[in-house]
Protein backbone atom coordinates (compact mmCIF):
# COMPACT_ATOMS: atom_id res chain seq x y z
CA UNK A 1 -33.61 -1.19 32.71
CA UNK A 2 -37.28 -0.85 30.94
CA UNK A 3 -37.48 2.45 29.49
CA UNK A 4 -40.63 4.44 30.92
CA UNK A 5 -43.30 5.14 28.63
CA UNK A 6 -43.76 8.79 30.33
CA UNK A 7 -41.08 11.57 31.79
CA UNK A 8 -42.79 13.82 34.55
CA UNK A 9 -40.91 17.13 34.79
CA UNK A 10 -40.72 19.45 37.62
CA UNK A 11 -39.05 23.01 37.72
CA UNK A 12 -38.22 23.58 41.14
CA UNK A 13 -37.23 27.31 42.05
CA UNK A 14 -38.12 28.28 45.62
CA UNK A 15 -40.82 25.90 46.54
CA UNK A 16 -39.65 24.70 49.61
CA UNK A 17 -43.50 24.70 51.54
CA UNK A 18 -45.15 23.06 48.57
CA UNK A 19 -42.64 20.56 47.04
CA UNK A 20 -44.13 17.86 49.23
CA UNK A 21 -47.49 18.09 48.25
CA UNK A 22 -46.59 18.04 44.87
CA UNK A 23 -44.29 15.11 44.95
CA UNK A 24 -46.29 13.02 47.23
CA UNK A 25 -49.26 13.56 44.60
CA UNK A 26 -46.84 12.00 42.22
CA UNK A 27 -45.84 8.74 44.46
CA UNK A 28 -49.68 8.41 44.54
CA UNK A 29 -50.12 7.48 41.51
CA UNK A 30 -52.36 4.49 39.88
CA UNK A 31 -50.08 4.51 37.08
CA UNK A 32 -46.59 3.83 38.18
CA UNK A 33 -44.64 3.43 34.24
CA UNK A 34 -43.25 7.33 34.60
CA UNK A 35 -39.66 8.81 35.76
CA UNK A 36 -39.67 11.78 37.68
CA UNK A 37 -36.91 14.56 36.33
CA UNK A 38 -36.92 17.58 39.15
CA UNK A 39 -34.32 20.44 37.70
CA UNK A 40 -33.97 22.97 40.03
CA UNK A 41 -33.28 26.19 38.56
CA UNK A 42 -31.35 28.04 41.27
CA UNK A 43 -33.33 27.36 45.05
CA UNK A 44 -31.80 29.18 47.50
CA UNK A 45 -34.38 28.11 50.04
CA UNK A 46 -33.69 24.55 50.08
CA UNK A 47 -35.72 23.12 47.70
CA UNK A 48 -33.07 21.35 45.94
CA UNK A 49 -32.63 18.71 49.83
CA UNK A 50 -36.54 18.43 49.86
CA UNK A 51 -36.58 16.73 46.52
CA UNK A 52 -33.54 14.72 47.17
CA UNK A 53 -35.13 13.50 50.00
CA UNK A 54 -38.33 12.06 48.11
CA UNK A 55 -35.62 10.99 45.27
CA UNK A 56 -35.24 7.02 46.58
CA UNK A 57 -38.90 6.66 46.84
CA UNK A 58 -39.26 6.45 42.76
CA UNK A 59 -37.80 3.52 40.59
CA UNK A 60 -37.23 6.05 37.73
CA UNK A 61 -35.53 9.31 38.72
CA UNK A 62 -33.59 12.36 37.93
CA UNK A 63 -31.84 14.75 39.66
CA UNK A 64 -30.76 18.34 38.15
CA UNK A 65 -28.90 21.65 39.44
CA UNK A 66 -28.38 23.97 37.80
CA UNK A 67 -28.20 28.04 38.15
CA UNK A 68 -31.27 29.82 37.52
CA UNK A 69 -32.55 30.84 34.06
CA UNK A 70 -35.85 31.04 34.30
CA UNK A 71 -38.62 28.64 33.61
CA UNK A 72 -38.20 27.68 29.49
CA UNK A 73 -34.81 26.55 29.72
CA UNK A 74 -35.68 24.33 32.70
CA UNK A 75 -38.37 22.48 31.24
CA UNK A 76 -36.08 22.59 28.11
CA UNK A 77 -33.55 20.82 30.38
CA UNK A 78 -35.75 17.97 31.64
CA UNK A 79 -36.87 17.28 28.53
CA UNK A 80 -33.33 17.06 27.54
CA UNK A 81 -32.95 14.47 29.86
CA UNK A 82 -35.67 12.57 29.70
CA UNK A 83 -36.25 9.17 28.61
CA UNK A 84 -39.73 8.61 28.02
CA UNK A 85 -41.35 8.77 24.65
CA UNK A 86 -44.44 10.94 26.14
CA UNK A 87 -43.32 14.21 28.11
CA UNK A 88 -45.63 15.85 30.93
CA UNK A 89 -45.19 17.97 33.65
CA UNK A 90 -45.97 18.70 37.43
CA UNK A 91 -45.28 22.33 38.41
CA UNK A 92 -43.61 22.59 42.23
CA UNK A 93 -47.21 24.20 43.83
CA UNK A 94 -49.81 22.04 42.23
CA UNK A 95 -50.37 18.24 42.77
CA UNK A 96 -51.97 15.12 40.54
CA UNK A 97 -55.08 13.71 41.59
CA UNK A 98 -54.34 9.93 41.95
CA UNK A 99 -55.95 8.62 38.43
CA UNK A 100 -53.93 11.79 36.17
CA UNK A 101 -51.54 9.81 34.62
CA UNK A 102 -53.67 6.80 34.24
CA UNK A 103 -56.38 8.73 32.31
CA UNK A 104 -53.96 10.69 29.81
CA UNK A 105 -52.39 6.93 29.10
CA UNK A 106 -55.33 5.80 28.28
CA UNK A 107 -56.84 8.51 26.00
CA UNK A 108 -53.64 8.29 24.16
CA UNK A 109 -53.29 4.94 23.67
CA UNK A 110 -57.21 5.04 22.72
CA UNK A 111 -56.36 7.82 20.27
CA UNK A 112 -52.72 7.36 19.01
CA UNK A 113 -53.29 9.79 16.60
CA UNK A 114 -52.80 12.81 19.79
CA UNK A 115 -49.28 14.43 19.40
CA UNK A 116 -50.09 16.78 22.38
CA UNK A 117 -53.28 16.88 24.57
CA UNK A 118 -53.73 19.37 27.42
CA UNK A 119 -57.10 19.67 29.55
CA UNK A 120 -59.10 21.67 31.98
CA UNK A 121 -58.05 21.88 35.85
CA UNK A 122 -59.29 21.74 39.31
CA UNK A 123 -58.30 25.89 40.59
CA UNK A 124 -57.61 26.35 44.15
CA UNK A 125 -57.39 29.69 45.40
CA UNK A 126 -59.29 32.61 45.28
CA UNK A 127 -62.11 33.73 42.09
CA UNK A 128 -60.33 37.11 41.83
CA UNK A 129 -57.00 35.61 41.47
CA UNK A 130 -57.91 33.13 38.55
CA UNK A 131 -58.39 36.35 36.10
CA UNK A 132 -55.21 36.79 34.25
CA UNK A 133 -53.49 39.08 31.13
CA UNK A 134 -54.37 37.86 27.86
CA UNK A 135 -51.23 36.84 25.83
CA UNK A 136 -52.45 38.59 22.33
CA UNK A 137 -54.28 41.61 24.68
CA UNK A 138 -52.39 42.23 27.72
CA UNK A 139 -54.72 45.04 28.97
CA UNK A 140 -57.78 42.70 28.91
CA UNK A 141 -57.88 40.10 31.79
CA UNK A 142 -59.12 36.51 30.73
CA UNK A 143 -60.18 33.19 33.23
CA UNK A 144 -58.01 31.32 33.56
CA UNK A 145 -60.78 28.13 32.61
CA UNK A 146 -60.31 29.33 29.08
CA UNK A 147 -56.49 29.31 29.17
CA UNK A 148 -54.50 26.49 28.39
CA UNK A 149 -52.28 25.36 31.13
CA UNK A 150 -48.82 24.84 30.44
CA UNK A 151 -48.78 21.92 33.24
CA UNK A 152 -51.24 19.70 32.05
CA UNK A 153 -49.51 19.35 28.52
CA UNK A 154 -48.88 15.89 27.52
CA UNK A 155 -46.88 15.19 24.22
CA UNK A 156 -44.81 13.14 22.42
CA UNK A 157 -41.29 13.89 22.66
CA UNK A 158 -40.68 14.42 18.50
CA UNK A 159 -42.95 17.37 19.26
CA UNK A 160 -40.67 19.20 21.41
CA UNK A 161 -38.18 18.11 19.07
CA UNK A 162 -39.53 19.58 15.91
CA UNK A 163 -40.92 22.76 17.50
CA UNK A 164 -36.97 23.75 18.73
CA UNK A 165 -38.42 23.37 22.46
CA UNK A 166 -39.58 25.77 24.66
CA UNK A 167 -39.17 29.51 23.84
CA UNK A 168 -37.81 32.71 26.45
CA UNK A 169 -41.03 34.34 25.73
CA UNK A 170 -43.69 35.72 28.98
CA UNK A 171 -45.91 32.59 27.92
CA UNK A 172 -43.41 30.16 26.87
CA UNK A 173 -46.59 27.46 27.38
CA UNK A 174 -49.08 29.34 25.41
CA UNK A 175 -46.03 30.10 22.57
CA UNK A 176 -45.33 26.47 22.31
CA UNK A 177 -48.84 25.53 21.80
CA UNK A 178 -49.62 27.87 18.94
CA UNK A 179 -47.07 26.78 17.36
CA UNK A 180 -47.64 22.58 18.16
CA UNK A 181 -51.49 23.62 16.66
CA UNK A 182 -50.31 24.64 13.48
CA UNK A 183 -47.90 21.48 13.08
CA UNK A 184 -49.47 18.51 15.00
CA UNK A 185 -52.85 16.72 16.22
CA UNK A 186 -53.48 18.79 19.45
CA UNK A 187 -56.12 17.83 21.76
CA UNK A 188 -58.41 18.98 24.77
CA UNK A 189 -59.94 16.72 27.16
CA UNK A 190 -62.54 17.67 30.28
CA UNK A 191 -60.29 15.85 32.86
CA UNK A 192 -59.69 18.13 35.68
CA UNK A 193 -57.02 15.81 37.52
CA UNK A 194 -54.31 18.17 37.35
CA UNK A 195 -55.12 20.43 41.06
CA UNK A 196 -53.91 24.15 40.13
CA UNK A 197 -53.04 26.06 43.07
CA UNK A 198 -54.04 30.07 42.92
CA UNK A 199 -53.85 30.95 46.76
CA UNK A 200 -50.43 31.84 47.32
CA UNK A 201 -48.85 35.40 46.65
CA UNK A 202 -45.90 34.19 45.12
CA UNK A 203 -47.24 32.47 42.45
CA UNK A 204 -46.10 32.65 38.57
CA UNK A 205 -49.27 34.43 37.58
CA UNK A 206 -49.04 36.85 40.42
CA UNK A 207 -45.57 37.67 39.75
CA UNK A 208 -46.46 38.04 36.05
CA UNK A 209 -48.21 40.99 36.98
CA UNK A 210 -45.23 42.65 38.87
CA UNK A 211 -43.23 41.58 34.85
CA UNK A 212 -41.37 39.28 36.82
CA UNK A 213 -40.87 36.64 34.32
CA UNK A 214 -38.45 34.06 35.15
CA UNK A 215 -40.26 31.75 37.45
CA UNK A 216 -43.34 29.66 37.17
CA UNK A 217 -45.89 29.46 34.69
């Protein structure tokens, strides 16, 4: 079996209402050479039979339970697993618009210098909700345009492999990209594909708030 050129990885904890949106963004696709690891940390609401149910509709697919330890150690996990020598992700609320993959392929391969490249997003939800504690200020509130999100990360696998992985830190994203910046060619591109979803109360950065830090980021 041809070894995919890119692993998509999705940490599934509790996302029951959204998984499909999020998975059928992924079967969308106009570029097809990915597998798709879901590890589900722990669902207790089912999400665990939604994505098992997508499962046969991908050529390239993995499966993972395991009991919940929060988000790091799950993308750890899938990047564990994974095959591919490029490693993105698709968090369990947000979706891909149809030409995502297709356009990070094709800046990479244009720039093959890029160890990791990460871009802007399409927010949905509400203005007030897309404020959010800065990592080196807590008690000053930043957008979250001028954030980096974790999600839309796209790197070669010897940089996870280097770095030690993901850390158990609040902002295990924002961690592991200071620390990729100081070792690697790190990009940003204005390629708002990746369709971030604010408008639901039980989202990471809302629970961030509340110092509930095991779930999404």
């Amino acid at each position: 079996m041809q070894i995919p050129l890119v692993s998509v990885i999705t940490a599934v904890y509790n996302r029951r209402s959204t998984l499909p949106r999020a998975i059928e963004s992924l079967l969308r696709q106009q570029f097809q050479d990915f597998e798709w690891i879901a590890v589900d940390d722990g669902s207790t609401d089912g999400s665990f039979e939604i994505v098992k149910k997508y499962a046969s509709l991908f050529r390239h697919v993995q499966l993972i339970q395991k009991s919940h330890t929060g988000i790091a150690d799950t993308w750890n996990t899938g990047i564990r697993a994974a095959q591919g020598t490029w490693i993105t992700f698709l968090d369990s609320d947000d979706a891909y618009q149809p030409d995502h993959l297709q356009i990070r392929v094709d800046y990479i391969l244009a720039h093959p210098e890029t160890d990791l490249l990460h871009s802007t997003a399409t927010l949905i939800g509400r203005e007030e909700d897309f404020w959010v504690p800065d990592r080196h200020n807590p008690s000053r509130n930043i957008h979250l345009k001028d954030c980096a999100i974790g999600a839309t990360f796209f790197m070669k696998r010897k940089v996870w492999e280097i770095l030690g992985g993901y850390r158990p830190v609040l902002f295990p994203d924002a961690d592991f990209l200071e620390r990729a910046s100081a070792r690697f060619t790190v990009v940003k591109i204005d390629a708002p594909t990746y369709v971030y979803y604010r408008n639901s109360s039980d989202s990471f950065l809302t629970r961030v708030k509340s110092k509930d830090q095991n779930d999404k980021q």
